[in-house]
C-alpha atoms as a PDB file:
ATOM      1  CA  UNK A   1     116.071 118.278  94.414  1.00  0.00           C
ATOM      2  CA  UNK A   2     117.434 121.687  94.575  1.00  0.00           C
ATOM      3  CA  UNK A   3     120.880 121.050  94.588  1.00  0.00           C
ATOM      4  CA  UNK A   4     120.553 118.763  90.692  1.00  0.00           C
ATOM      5  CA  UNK A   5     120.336 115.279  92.154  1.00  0.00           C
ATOM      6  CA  UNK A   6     118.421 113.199  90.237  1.00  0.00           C
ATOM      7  CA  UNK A   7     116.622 110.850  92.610  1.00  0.00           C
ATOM      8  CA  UNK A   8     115.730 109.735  96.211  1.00  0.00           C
ATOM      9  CA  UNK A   9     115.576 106.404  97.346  1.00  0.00           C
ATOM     10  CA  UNK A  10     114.978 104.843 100.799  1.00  0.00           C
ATOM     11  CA  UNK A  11     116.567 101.608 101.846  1.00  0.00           C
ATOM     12  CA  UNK A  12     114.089  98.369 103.105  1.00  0.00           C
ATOM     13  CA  UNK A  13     115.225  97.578 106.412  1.00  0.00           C
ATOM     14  CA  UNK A  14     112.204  97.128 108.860  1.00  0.00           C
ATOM     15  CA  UNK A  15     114.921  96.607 111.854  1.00  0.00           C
ATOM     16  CA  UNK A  16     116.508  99.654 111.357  1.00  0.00           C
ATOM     17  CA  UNK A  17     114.184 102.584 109.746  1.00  0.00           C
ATOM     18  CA  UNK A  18     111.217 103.495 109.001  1.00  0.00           C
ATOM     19  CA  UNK A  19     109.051 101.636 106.725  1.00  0.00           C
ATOM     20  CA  UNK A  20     110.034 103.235 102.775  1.00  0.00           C
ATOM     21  CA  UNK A  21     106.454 102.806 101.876  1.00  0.00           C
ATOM     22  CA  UNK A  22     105.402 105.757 104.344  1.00  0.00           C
ATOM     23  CA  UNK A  23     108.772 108.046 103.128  1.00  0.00           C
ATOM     24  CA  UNK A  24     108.572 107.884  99.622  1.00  0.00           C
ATOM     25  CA  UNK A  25     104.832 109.220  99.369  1.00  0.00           C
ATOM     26  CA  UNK A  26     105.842 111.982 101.723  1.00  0.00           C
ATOM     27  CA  UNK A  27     109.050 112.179  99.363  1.00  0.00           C
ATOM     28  CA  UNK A  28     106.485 112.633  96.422  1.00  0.00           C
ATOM     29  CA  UNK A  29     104.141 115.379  98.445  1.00  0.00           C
ATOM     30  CA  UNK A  30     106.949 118.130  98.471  1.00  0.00           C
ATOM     31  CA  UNK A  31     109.146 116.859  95.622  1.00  0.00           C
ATOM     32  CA  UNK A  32     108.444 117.953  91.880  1.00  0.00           C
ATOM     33  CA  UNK A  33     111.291 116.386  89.689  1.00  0.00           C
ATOM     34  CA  UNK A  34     113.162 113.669  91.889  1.00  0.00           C
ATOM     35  CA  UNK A  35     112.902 110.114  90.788  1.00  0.00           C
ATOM     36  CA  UNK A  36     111.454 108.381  93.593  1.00  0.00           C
ATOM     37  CA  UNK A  37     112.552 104.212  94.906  1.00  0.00           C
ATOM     38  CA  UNK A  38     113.742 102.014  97.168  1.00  0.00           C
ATOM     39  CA  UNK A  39     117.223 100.453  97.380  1.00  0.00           C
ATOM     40  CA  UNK A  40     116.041  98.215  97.264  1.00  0.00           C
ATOM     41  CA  UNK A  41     112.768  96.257  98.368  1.00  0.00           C
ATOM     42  CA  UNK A  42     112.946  92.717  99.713  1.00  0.00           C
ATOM     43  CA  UNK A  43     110.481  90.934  97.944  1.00  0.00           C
ATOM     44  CA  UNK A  44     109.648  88.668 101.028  1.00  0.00           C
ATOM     45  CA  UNK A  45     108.680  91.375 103.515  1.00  0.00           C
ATOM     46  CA  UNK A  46     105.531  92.205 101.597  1.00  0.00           C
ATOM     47  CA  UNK A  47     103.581  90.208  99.178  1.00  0.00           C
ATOM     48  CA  UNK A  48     104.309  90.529  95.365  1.00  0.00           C
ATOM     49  CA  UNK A  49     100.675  91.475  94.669  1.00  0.00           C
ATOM     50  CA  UNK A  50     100.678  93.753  97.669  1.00  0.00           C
ATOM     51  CA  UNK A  51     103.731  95.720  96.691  1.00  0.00           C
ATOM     52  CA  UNK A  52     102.540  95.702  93.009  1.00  0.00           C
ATOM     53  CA  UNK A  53      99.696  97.818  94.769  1.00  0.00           C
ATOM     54  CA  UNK A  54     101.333 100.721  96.615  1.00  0.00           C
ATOM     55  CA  UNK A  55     103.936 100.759  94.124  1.00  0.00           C
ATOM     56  CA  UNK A  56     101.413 102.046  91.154  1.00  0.00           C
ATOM     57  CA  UNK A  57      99.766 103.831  93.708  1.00  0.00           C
ATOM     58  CA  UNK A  58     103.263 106.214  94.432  1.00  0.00           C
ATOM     59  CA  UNK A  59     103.386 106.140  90.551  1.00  0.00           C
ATOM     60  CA  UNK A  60     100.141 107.864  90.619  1.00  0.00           C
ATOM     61  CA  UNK A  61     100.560 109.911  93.458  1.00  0.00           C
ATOM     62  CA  UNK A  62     104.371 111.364  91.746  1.00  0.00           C
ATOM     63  CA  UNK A  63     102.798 111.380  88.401  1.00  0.00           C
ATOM     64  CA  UNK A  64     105.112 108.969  86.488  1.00  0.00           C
ATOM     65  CA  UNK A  65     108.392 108.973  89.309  1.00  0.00           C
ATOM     66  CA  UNK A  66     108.849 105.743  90.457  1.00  0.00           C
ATOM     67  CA  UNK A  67     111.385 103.153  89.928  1.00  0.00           C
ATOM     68  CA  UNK A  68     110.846  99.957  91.770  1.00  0.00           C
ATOM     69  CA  UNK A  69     114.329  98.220  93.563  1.00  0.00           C
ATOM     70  CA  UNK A  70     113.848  94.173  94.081  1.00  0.00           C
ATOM     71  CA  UNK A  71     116.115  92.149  95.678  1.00  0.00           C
ATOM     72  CA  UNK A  72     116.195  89.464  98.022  1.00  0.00           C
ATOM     73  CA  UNK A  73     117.431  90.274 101.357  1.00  0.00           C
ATOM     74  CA  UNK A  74     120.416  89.193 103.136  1.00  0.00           C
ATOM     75  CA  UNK A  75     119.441  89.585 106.759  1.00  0.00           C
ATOM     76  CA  UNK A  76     118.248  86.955 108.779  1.00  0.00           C
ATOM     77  CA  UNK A  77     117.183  88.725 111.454  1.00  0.00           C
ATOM     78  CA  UNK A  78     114.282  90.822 109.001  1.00  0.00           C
ATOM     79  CA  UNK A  79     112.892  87.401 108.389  1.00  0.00           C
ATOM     80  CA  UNK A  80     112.690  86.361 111.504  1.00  0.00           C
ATOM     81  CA  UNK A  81     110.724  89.707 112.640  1.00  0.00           C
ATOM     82  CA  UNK A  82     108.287  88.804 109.558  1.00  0.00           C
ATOM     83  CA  UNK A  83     108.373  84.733 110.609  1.00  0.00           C
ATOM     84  CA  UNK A  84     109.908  83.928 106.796  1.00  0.00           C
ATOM     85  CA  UNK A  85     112.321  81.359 106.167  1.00  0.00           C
ATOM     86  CA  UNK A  86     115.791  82.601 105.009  1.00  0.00           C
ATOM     87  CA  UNK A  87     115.926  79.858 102.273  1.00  0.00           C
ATOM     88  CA  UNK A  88     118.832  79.282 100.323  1.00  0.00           C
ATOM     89  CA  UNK A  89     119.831  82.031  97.459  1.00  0.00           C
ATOM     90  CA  UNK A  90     118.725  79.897  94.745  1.00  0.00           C
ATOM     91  CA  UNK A  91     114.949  79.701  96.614  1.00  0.00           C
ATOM     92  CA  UNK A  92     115.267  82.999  97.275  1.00  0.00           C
ATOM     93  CA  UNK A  93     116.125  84.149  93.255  1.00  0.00           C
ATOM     94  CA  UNK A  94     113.457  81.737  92.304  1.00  0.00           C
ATOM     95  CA  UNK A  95     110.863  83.762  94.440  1.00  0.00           C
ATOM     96  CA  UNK A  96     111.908  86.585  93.079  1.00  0.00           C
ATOM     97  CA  UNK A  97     111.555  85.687  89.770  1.00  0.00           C
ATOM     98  CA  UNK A  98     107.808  84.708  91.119  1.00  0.00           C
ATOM     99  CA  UNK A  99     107.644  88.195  92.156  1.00  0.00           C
ATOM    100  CA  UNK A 100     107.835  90.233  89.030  1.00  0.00           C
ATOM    101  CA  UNK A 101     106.050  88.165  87.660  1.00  0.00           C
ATOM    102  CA  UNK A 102     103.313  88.867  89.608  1.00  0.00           C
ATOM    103  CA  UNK A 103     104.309  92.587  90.291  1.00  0.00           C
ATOM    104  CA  UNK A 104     103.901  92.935  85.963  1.00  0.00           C
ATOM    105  CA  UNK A 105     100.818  91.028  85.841  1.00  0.00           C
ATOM    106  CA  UNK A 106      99.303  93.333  88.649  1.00  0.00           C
ATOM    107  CA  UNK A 107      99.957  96.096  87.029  1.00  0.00           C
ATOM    108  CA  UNK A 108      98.311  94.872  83.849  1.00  0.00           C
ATOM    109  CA  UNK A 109      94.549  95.559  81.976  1.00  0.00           C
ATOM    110  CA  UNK A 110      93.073  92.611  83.023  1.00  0.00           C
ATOM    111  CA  UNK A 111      92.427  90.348  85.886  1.00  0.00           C
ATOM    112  CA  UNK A 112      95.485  88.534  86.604  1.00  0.00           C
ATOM    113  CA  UNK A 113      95.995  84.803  88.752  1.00  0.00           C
ATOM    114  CA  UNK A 114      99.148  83.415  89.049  1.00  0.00           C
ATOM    115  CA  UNK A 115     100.520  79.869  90.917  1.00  0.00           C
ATOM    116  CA  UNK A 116     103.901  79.448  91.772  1.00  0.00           C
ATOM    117  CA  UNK A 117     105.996  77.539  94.114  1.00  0.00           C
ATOM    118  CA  UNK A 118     106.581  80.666  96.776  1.00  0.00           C
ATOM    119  CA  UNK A 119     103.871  83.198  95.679  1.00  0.00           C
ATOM    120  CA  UNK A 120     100.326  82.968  94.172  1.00  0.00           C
ATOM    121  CA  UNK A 121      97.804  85.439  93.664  1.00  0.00           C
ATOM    122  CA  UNK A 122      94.123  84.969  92.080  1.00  0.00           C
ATOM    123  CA  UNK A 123      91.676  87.880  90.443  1.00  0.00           C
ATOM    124  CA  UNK A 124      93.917  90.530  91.216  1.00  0.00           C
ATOM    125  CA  UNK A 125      93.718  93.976  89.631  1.00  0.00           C
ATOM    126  CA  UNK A 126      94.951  97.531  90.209  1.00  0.00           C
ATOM    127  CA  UNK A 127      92.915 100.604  89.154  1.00  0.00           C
ATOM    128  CA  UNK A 128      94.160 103.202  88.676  1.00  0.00           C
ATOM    129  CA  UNK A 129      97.828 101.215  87.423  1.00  0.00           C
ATOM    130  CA  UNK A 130     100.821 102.856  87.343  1.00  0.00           C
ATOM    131  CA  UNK A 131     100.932 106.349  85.091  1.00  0.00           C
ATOM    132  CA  UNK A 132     104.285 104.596  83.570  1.00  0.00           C
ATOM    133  CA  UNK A 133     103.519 102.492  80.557  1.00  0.00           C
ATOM    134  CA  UNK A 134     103.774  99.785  79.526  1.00  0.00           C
ATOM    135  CA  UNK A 135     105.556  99.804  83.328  1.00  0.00           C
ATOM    136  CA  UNK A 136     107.498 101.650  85.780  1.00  0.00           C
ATOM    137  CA  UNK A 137     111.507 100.757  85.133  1.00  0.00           C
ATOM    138  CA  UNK A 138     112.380  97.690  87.701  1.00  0.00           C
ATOM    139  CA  UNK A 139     115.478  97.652  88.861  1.00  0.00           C
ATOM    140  CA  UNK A 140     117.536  94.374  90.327  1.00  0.00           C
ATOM    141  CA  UNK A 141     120.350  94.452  92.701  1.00  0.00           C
ATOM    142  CA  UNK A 142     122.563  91.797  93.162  1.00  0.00           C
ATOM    143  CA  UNK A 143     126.125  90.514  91.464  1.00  0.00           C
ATOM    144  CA  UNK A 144     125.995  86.968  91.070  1.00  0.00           C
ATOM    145  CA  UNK A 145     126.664  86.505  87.790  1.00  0.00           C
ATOM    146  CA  UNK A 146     125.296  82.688  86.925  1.00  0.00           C
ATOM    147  CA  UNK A 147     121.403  84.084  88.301  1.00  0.00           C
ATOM    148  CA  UNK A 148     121.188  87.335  89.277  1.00  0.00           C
ATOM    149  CA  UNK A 149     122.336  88.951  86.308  1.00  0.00           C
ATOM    150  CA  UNK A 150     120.604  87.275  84.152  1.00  0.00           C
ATOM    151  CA  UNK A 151     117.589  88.014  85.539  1.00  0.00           C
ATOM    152  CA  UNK A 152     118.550  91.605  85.185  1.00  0.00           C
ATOM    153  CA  UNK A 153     119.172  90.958  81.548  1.00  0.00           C
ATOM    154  CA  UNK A 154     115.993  89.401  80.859  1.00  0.00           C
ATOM    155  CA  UNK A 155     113.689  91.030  82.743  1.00  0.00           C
ATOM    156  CA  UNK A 156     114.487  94.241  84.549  1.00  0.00           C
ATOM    157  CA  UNK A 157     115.547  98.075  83.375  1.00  0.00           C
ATOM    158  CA  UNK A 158     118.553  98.085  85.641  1.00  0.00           C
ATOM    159  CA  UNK A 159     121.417  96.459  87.516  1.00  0.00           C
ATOM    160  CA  UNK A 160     122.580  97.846  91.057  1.00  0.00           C
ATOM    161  CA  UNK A 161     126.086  96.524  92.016  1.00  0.00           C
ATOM    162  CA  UNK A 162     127.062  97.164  95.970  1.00  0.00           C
ATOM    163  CA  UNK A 163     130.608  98.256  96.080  1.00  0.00           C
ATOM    164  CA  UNK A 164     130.824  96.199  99.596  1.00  0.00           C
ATOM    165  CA  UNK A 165     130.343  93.186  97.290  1.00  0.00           C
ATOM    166  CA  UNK A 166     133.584  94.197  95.282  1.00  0.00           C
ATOM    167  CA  UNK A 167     136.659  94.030  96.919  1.00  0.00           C
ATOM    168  CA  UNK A 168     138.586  94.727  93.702  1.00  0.00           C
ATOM    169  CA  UNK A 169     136.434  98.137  93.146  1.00  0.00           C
ATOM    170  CA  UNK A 170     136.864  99.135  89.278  1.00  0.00           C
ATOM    171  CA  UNK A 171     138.246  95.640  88.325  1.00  0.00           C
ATOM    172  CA  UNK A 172     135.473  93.738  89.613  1.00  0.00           C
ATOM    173  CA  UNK A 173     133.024  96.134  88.511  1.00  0.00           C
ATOM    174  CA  UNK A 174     133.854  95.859  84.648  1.00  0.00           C
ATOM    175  CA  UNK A 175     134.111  91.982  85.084  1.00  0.00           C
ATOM    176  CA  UNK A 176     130.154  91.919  86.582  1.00  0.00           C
ATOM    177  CA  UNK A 177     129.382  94.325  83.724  1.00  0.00           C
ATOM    178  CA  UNK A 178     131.103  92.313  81.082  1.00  0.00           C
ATOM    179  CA  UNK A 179     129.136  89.113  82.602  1.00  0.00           C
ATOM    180  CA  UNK A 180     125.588  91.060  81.987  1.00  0.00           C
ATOM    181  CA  UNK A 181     126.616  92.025  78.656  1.00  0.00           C
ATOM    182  CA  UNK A 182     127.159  88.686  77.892  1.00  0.00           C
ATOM    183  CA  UNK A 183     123.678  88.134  79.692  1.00  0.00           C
ATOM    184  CA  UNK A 184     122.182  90.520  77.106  1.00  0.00           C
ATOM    185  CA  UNK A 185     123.302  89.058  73.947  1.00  0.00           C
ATOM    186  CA  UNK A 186     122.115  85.765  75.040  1.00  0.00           C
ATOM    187  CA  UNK A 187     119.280  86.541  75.645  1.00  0.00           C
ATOM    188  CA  UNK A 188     118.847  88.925  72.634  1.00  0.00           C
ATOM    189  CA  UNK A 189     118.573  92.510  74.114  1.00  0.00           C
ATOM    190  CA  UNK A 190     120.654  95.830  74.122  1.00  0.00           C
ATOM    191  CA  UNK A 191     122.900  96.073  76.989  1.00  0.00           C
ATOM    192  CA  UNK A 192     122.664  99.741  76.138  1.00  0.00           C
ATOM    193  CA  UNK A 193     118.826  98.777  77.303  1.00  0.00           C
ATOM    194  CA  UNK A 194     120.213  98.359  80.846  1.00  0.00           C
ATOM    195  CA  UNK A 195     120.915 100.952  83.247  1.00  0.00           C
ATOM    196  CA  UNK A 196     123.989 100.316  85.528  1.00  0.00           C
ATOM    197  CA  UNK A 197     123.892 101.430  89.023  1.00  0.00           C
ATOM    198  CA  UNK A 198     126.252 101.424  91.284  1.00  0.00           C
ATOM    199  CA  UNK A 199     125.405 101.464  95.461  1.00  0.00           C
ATOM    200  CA  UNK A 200     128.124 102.528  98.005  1.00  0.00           C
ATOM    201  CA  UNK A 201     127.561 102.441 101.888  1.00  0.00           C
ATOM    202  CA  UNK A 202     127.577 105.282 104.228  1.00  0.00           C
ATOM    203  CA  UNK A 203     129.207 107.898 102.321  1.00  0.00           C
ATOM    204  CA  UNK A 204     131.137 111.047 104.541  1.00  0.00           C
ATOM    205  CA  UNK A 205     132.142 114.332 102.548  1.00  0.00           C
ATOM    206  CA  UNK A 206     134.507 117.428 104.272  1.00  0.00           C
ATOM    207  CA  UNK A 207     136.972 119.616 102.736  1.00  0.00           C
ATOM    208  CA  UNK A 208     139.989 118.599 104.436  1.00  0.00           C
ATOM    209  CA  UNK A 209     141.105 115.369 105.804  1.00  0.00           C
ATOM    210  CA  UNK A 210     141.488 116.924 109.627  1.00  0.00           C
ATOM    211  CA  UNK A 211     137.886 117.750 108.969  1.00  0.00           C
ATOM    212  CA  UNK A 212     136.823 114.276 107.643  1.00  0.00           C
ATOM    213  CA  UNK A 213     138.566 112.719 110.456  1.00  0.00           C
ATOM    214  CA  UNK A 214     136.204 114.988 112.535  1.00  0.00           C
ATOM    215  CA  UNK A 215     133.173 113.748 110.840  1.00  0.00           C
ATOM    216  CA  UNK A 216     134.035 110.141 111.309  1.00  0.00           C
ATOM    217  CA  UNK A 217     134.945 110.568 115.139  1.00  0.00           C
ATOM    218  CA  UNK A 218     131.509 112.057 115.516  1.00  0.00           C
ATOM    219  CA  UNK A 219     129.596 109.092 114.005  1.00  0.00           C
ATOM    220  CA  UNK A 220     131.957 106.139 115.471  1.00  0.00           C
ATOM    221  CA  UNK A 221     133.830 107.826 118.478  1.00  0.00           C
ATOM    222  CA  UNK A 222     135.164 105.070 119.430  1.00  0.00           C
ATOM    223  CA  UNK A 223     136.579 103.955 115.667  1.00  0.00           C
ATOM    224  CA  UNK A 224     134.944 102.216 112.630  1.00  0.00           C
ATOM    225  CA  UNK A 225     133.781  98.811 113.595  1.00  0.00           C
ATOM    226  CA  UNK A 226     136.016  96.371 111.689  1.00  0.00           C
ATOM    227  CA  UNK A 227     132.705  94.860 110.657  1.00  0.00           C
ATOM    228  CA  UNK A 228     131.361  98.602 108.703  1.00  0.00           C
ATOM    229  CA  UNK A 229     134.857  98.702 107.446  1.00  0.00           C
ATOM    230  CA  UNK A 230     133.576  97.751 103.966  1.00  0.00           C
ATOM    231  CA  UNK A 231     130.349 100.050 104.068  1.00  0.00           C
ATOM    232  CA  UNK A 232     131.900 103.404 105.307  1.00  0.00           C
ATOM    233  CA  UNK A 233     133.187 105.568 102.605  1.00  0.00           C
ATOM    234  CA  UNK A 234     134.859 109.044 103.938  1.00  0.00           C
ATOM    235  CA  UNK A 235     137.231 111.725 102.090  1.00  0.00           C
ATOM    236  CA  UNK A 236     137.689 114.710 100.650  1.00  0.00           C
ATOM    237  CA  UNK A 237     135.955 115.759  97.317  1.00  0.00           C
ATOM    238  CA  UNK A 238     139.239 115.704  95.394  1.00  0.00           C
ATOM    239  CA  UNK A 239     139.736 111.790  96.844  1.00  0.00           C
ATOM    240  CA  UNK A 240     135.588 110.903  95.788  1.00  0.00           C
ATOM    241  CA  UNK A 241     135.905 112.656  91.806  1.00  0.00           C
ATOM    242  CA  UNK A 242     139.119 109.941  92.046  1.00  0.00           C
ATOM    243  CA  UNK A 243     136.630 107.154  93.224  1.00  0.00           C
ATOM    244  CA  UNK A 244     133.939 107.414  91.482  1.00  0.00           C
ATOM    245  CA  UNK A 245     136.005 108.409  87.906  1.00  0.00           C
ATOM    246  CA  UNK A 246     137.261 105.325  88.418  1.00  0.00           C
ATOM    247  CA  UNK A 247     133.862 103.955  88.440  1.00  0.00           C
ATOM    248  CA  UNK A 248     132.503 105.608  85.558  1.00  0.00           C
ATOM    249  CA  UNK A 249     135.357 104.650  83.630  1.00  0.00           C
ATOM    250  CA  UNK A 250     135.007 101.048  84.484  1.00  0.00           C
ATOM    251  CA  UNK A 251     130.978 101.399  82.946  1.00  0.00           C
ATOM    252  CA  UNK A 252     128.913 102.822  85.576  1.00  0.00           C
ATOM    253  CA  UNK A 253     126.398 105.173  84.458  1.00  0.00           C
ATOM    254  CA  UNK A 254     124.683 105.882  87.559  1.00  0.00           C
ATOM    255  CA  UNK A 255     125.579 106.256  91.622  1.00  0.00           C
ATOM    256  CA  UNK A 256     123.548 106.114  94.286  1.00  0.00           C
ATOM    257  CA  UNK A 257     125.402 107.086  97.858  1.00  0.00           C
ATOM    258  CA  UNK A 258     124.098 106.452 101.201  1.00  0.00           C
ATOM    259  CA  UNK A 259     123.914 108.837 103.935  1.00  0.00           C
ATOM    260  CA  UNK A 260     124.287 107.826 107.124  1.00  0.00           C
ATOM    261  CA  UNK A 261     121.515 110.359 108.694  1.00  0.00           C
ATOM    262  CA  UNK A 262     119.282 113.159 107.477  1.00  0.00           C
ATOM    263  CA  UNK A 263     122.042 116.074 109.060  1.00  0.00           C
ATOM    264  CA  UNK A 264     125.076 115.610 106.976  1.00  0.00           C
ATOM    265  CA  UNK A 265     123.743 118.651 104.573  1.00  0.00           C
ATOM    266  CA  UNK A 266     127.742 119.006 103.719  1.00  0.00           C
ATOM    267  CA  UNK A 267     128.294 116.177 101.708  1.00  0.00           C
ATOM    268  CA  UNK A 268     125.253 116.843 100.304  1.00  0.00           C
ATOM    269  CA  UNK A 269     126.387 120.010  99.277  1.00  0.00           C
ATOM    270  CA  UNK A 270     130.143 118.925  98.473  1.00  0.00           C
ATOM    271  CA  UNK A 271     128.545 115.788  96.156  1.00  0.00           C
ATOM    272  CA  UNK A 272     126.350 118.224  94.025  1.00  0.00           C
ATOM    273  CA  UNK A 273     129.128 120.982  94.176  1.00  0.00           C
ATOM    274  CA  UNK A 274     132.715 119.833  94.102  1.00  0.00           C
ATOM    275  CA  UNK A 275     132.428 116.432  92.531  1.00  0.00           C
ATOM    276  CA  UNK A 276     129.690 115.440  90.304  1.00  0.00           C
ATOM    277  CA  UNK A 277     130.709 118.460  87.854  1.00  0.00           C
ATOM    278  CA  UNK A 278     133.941 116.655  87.597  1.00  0.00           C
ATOM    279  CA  UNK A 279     132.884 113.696  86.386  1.00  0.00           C
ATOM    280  CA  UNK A 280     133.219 112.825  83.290  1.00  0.00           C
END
């Protein structure tokens, strides 16, 4: 928050780190500014109705801060630890569909019931609902263009496109964002409506390549597995204003880096410092 950034988010991984629903209200205690989120939550780990509930509830507690990430997961062994079935992705986008559905209608003034084929809910209402109105933005991540974007163009406040999905970097990007336009004026809305996030894995910062080569050693001594090859991102600040330029000029508007740990204060530092002012 000190250092200009404009939000936090925590990632949804029950296998692998701590539950985001226990961060982000901690997040909100000693934060005054920050946008507050996950990237994004799986909408089969918790019910609809149930993550409707916590999720006004850190709207409340941040006064007006949240932005709620959807998605629908990708690994199989998360489901397994909660005993769901990993349907196919069209099941899966259908539930999630289901989902804000039910997440909106929670958040409403009145008592709200809803059947569907992968989620109901009966007589549910939150009080106090989220300080947002008439909702907290939603956000959808995914790039399939036939489903997923469409959904984002009908129904939520903005897209999230994971650069490990896009081999072809800028070139890919401004095809996915020329599909959701197309989305939009289908469906008769703005694309200017729609926020357009970008996600990038485990993102390294030092000022000299020696140094970065340091930085990487010390995380993955023994080399990159060939299988993180797509999700570790490590350079100099001069070789990340290149990247993500590239990025904005292809339509991003917004980026949304993953550390690898809480320690790695320098490319904190290096982010806020030495590239984001050069960004046009």
């Amino acid at each position: 928050e000190q250092l200009g950034f404009d939000a936090v988010f925590l990632h949804d991984h029950p296998l692998r780190s701590p539950d985001p629903w226990m961060g982000l209200p901690a997040l909100a205690a000693v934060t005054e500014r920050v946008m507050l989120g996950s990237v994004v939550n799986c909408v089969f780990y918790r019910h609809p109705a149930y993550l409707a509930r916590m999720a006004a509830d850190l709207d409340q507690l941040s006064q007006g801060r949240l932005m709620l990430g959807l998605g629908v997961g990708w690994h199989h062994g998360e489901f397994a630890a909660y005993q769901q079935p990993f349907d196919s992705p069209g099941k899966r986008l259908a539930a999630l569909e289901e989902a804000i559905a039910i997440i909106e209608g929670s958040w409403g003034p009145e008592r709200f019931a809803y059947e569907g084929k992968h989620f109901s809910t009966s007589s549910m209402a939150i009080v106090p609902g989220p300080v947002q109105q008439p909702r907290p933005p939603l956000m959808i991540a995914g790039t399939g263009e036939q489903v997923t974007l469409r959904q984002v163009a009908r129904l939520a406040d903005a897209c999230n496109l994971d650069e490990s999905k896009l081999p072809n970097g800028p070139a890919d990007i401004r095809r996915k964002l020329e599909v959701l336009q197309r989305h939009c004026e289908e469906v008769g809305r703005p694309y200017d409506e729609i926020l357009r996030t970008h996600f990038v894995g485990w993102l390294m910062l030092a000022p000299t390549e020696a140094e970065v080569q340091r930085k990487v050693a010390r995380y993955y001594p023994e080399g990159v597995p060939p299988q993180f090859g797509r999700f570790v991102h490590a350079g100099t600040p001069a070789q990340f204003v290149e990247f993500y330029q590239a990025r904005v000029e292809a339509g991003i508007q917004y980026f949304v880096p993953q550390m690898l740990d809480g320690t790695d204060h320098e490319t904190l530092h290096l982010l806020a410092e030495e590239v984001i002012p050069e960004l046009g």
